[in-house]
N, C-alpha and C. Protein backbone atom coordinates (compact mmCIF):
# COMPACT_ATOMS: atom_id res chain seq x y z
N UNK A 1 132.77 137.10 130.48
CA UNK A 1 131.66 137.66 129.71
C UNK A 1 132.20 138.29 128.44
N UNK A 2 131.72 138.14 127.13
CA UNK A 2 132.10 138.51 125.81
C UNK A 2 130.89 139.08 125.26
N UNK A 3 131.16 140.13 125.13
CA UNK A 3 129.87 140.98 123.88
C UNK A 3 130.53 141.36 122.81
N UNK A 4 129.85 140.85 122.08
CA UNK A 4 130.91 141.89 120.55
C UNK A 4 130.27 142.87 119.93
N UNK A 5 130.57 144.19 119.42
CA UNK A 5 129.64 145.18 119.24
C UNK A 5 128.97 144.68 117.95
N UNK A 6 128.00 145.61 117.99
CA UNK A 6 126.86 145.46 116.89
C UNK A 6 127.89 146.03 115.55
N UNK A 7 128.68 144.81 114.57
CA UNK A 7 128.67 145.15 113.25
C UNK A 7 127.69 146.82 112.22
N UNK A 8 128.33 147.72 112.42
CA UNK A 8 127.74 148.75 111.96
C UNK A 8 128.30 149.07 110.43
N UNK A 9 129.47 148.58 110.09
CA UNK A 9 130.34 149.14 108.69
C UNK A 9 131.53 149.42 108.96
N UNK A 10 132.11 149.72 110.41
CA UNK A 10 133.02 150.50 110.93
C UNK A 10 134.16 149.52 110.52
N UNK A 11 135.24 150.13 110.67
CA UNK A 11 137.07 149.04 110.32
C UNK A 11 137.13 148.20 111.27
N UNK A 12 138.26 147.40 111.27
CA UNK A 12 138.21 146.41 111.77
C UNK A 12 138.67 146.70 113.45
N UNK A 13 138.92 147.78 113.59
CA UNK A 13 138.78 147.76 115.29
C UNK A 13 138.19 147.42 115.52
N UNK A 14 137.41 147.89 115.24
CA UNK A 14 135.53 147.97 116.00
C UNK A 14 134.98 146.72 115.83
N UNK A 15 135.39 146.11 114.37
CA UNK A 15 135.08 145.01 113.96
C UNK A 15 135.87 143.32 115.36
N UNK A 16 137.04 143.85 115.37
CA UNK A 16 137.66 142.85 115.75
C UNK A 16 137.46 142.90 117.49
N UNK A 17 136.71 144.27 118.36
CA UNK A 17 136.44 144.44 119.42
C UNK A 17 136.02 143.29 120.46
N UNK A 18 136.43 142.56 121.44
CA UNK A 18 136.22 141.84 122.42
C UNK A 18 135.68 142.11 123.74
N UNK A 19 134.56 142.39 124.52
CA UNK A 19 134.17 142.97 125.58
C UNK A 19 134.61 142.03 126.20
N UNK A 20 135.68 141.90 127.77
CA UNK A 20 135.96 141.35 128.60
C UNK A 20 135.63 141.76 129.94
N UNK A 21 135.86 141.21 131.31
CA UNK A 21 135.73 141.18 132.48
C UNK A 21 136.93 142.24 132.72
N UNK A 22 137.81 142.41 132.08
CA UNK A 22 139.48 143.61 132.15
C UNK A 22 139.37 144.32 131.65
N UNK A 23 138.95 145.65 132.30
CA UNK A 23 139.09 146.93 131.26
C UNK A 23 140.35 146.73 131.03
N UNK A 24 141.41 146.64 131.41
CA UNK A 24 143.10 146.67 131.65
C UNK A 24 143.79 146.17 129.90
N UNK A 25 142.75 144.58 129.89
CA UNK A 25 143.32 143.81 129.12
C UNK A 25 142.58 144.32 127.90
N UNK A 26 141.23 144.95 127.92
CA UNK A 26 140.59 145.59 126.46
C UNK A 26 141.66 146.80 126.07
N UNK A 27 141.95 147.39 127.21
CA UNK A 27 142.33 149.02 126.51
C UNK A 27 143.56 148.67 126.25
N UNK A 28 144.41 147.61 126.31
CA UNK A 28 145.62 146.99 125.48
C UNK A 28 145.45 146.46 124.67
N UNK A 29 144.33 145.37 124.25
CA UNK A 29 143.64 145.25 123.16
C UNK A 29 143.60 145.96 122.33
N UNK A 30 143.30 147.32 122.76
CA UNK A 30 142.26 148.64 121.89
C UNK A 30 143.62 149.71 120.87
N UNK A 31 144.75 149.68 122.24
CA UNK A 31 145.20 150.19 121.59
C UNK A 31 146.36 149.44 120.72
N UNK A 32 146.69 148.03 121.04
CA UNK A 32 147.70 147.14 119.64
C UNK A 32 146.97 147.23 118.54
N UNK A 33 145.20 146.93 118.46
CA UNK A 33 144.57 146.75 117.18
C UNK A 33 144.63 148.19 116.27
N UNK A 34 144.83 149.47 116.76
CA UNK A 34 144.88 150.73 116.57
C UNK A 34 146.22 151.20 115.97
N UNK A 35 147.10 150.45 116.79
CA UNK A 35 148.49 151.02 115.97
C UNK A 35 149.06 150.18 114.82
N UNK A 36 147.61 148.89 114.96
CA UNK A 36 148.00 148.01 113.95
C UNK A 36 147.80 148.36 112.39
N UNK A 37 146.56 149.42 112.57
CA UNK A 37 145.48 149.78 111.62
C UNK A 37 146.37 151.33 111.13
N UNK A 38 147.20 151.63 111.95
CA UNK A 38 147.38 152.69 111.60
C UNK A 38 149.16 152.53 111.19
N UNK A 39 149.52 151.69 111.09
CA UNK A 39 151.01 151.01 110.44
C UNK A 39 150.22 150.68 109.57
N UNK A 40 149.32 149.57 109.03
CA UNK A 40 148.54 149.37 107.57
C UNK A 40 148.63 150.53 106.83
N UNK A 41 147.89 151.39 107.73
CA UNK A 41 147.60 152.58 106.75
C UNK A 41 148.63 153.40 106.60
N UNK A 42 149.38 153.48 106.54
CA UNK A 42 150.78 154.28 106.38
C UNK A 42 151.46 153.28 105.44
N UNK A 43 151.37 152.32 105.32
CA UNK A 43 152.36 151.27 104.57
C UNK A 43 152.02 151.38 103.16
N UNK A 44 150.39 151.16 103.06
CA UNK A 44 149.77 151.32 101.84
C UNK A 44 149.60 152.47 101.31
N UNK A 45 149.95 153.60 101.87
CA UNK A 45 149.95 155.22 101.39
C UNK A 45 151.34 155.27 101.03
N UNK A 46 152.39 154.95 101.43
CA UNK A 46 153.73 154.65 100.95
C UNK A 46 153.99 154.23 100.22
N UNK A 47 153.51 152.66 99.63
CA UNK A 47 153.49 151.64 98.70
C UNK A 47 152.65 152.96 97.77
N UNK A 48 151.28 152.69 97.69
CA UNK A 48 150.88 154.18 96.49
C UNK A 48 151.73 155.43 95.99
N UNK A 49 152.32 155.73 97.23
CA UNK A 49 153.27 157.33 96.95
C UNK A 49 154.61 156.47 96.13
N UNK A 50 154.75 155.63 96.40
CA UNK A 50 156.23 155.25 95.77
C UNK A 50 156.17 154.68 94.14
N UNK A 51 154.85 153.77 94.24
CA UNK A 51 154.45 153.60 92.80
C UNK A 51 154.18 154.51 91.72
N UNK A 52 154.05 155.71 92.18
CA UNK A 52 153.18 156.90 91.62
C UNK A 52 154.36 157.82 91.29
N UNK A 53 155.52 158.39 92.22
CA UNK A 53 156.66 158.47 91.72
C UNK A 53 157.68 157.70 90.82
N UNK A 54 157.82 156.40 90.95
CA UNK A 54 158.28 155.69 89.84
C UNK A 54 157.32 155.97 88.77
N UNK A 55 156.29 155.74 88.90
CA UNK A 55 155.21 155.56 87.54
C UNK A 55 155.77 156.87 87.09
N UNK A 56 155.73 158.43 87.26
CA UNK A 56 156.24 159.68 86.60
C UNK A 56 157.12 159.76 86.25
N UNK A 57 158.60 159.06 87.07
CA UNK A 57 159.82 159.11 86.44
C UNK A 57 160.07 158.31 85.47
N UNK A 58 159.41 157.43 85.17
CA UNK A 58 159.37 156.68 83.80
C UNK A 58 158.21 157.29 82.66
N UNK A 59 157.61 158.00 82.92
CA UNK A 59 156.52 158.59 82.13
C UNK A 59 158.10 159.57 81.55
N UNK A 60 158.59 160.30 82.31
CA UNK A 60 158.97 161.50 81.99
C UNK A 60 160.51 160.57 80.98
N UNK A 61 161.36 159.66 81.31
CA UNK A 61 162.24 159.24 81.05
C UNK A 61 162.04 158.38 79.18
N UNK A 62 160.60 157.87 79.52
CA UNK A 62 160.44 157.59 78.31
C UNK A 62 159.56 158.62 77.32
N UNK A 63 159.28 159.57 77.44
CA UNK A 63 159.13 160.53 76.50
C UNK A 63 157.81 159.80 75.52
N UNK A 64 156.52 159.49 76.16
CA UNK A 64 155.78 158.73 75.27
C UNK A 64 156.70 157.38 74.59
N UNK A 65 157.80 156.89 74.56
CA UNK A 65 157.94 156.28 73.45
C UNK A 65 157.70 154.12 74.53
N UNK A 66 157.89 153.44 74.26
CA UNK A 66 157.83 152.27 74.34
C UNK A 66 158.48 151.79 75.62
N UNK A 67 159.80 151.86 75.28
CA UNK A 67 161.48 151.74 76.34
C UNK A 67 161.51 153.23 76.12
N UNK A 68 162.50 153.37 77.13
CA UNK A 68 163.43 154.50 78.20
C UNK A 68 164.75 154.00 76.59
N UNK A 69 165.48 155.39 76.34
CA UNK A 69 166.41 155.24 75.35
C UNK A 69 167.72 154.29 76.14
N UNK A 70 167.45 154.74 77.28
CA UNK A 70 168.52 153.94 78.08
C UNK A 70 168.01 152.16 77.69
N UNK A 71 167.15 151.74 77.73
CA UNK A 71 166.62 150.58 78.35
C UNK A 71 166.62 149.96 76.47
N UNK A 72 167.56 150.67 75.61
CA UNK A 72 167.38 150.15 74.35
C UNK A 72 168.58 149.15 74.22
């Protein structure tokens, strides 16, 4: 037996949710799709935090000008 929940807006847990005959095999389900979503989200807050520090240390290195004096 398969129900899939009612599409509300929610992420893709909820989204990707499978109702089975195994609680056993859902709540392993429940929780790989969870630590999946939550490695995403740490990766892409990293990737942002790291871009955002480079982006300043080159703000600050090039002094408004074009190139970094180094990078002449």
């Amino acid at each position: 037996m398969e129900n899939r929940l009612i599409d509300v807006g929610q992420n893709n847990i909820m989204n990707n949710f499978v109702k089975t005959d195994y609680i056993l095999k859902d709540m392993c389900g429940i929780i790989k799709s969870s630590q999946k979503a939550a490695y995403q989200a740490v990766n892409t807050t990293l990737v942002q935090r790291n871009w955002l520090l480079g982006y300043r240390i080159a703000s600050e290195k090039m002094q408004g000008e074009g190139r970094a004096k180094y990078g002449a």
